[in-house]
N, C-alpha and C. Protein backbone atom coordinates (compact mmCIF):
# COMPACT_ATOMS: atom_id res chain seq x y z
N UNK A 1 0.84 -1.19 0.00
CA UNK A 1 0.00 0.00 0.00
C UNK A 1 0.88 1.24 0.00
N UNK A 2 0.65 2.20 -0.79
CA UNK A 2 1.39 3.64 -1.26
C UNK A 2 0.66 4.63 0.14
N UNK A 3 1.35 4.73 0.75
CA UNK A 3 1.57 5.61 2.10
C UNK A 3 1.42 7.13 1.55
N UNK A 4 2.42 7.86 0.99
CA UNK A 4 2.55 8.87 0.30
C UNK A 4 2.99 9.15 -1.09
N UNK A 5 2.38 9.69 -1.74
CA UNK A 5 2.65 9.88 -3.21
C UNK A 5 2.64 11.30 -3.72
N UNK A 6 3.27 11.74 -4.92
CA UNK A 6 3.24 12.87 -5.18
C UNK A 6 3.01 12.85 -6.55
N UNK A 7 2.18 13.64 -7.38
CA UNK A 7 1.64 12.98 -8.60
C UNK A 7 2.24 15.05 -8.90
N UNK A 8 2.75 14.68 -9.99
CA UNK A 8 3.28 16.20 -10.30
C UNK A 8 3.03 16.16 -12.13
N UNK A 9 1.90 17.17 -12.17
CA UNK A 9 1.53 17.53 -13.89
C UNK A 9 2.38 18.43 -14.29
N UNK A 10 2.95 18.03 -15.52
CA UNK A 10 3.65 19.42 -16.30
C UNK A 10 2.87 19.17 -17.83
N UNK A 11 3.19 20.55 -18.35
CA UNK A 11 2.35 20.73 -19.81
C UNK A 11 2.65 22.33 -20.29
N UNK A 12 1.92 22.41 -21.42
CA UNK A 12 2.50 24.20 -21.90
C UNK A 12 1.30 24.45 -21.30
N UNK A 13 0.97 26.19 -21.32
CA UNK A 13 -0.39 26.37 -20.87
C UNK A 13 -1.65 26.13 -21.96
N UNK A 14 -2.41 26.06 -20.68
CA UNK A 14 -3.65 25.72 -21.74
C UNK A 14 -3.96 24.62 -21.88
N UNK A 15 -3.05 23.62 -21.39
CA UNK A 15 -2.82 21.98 -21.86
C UNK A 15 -4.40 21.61 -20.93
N UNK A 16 -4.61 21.84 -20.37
CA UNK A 16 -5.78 20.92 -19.10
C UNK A 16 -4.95 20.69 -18.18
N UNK A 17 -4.15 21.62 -17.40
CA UNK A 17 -3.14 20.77 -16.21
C UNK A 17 -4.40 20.65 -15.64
N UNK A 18 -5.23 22.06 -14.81
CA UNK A 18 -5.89 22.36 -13.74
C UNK A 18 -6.92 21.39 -13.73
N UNK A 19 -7.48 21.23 -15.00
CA UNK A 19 -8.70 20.29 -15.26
C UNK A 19 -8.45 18.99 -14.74
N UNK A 20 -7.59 18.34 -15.35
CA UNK A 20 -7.18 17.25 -15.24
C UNK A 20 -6.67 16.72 -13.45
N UNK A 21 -6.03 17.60 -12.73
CA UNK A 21 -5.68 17.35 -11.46
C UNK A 21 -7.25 17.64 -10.62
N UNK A 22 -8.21 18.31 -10.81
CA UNK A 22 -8.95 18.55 -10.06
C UNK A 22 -9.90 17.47 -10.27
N UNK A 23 -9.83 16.77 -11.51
CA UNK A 23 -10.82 15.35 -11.68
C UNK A 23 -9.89 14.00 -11.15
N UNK A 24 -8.43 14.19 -11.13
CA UNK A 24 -8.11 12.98 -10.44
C UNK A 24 -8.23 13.28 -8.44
N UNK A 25 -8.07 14.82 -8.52
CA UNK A 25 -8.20 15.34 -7.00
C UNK A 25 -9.70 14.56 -6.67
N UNK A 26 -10.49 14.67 -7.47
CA UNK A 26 -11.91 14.34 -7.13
C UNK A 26 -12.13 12.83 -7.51
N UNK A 27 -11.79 12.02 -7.63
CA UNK A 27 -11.30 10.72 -7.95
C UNK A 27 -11.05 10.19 -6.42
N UNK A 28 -10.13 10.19 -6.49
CA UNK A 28 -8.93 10.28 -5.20
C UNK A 28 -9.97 10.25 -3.91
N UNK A 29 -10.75 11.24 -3.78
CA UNK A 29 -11.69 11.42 -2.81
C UNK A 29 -12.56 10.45 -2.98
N UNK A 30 -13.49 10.53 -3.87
CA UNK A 30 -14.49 9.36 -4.36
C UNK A 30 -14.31 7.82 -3.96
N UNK A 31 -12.69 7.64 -4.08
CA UNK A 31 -12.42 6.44 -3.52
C UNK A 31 -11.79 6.11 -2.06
N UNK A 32 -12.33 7.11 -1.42
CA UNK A 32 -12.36 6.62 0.23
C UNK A 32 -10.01 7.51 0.25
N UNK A 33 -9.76 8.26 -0.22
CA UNK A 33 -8.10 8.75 -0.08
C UNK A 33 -8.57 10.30 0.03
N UNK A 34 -8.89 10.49 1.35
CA UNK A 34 -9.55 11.86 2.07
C UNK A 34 -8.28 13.19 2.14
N UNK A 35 -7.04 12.16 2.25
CA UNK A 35 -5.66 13.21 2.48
C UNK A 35 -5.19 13.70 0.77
N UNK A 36 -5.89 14.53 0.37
CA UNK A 36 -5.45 15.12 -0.88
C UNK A 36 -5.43 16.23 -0.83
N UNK A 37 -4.42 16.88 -1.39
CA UNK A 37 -3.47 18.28 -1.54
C UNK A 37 -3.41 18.67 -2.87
N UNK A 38 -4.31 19.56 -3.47
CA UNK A 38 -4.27 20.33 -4.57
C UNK A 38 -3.71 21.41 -4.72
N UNK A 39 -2.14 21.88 -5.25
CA UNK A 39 -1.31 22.84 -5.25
C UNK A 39 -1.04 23.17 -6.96
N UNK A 40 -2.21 24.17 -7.24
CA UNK A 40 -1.79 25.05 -8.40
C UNK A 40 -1.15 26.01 -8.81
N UNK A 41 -0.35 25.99 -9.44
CA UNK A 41 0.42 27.29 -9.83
C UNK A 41 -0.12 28.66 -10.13
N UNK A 42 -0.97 28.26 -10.77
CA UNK A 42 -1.78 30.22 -10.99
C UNK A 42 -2.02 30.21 -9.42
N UNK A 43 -2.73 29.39 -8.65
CA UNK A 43 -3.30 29.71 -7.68
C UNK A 43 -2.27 30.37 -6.55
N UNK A 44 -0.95 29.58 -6.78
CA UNK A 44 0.10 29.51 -5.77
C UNK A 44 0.64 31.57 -6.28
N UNK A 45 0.49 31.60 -7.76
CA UNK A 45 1.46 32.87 -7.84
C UNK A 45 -0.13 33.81 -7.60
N UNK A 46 -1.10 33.57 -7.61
CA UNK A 46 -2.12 34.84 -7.05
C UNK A 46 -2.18 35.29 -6.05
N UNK A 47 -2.04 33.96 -4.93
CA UNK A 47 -1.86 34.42 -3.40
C UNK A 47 -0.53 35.29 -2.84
N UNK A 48 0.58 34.74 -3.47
CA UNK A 48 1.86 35.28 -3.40
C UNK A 48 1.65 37.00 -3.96
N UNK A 49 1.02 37.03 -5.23
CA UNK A 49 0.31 38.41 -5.49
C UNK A 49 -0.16 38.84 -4.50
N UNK A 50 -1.11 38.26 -4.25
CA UNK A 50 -1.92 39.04 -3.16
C UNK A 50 -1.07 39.60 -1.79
N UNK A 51 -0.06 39.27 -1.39
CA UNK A 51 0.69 39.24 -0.29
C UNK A 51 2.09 40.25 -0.71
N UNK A 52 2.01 40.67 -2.16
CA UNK A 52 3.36 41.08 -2.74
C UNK A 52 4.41 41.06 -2.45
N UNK A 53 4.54 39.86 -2.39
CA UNK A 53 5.64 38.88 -2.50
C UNK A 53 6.39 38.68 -3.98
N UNK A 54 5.37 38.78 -5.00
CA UNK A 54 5.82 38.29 -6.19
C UNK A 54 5.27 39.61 -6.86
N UNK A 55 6.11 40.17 -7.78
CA UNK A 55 5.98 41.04 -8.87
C UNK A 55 6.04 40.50 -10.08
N UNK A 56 5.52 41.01 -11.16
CA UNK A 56 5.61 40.35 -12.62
C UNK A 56 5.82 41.91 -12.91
N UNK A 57 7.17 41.91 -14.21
CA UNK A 57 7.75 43.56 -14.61
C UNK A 57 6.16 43.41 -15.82
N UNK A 58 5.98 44.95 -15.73
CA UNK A 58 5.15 45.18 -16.66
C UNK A 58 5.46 45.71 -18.04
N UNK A 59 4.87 45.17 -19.15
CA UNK A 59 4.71 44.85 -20.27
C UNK A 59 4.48 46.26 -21.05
């Protein structure tokens, strides 16, 4: 039995990362594996925005 796992999507954008992890995120649950951790990147650099922490130079 797999104790801990780390399932890591890469792709260009646009690919379906988000889609795709939030239907195996919801999978995962469905089958009784309650300890799931959904860590997105837009999501991860918005909050970091939000906290301005992270700048992007403007265009």
């Amino acid at each position: 039995m797999i104790k801990n796992a780390t399932i890591w999507l890469t792709g260009l954008p646009s690919s379906g990362k988000t889609t795709l992890s939030q239907r195996l995120k919801d999978n995962l649950l469905s089958n009784g594996i309650d300890n799931v951790e959904l860590l997105d990147g837009e999501d991860f650099r918005r909050k970091l925005n939000n906290f301005n922490y992270l700048t992007y130079p403007k265009s």
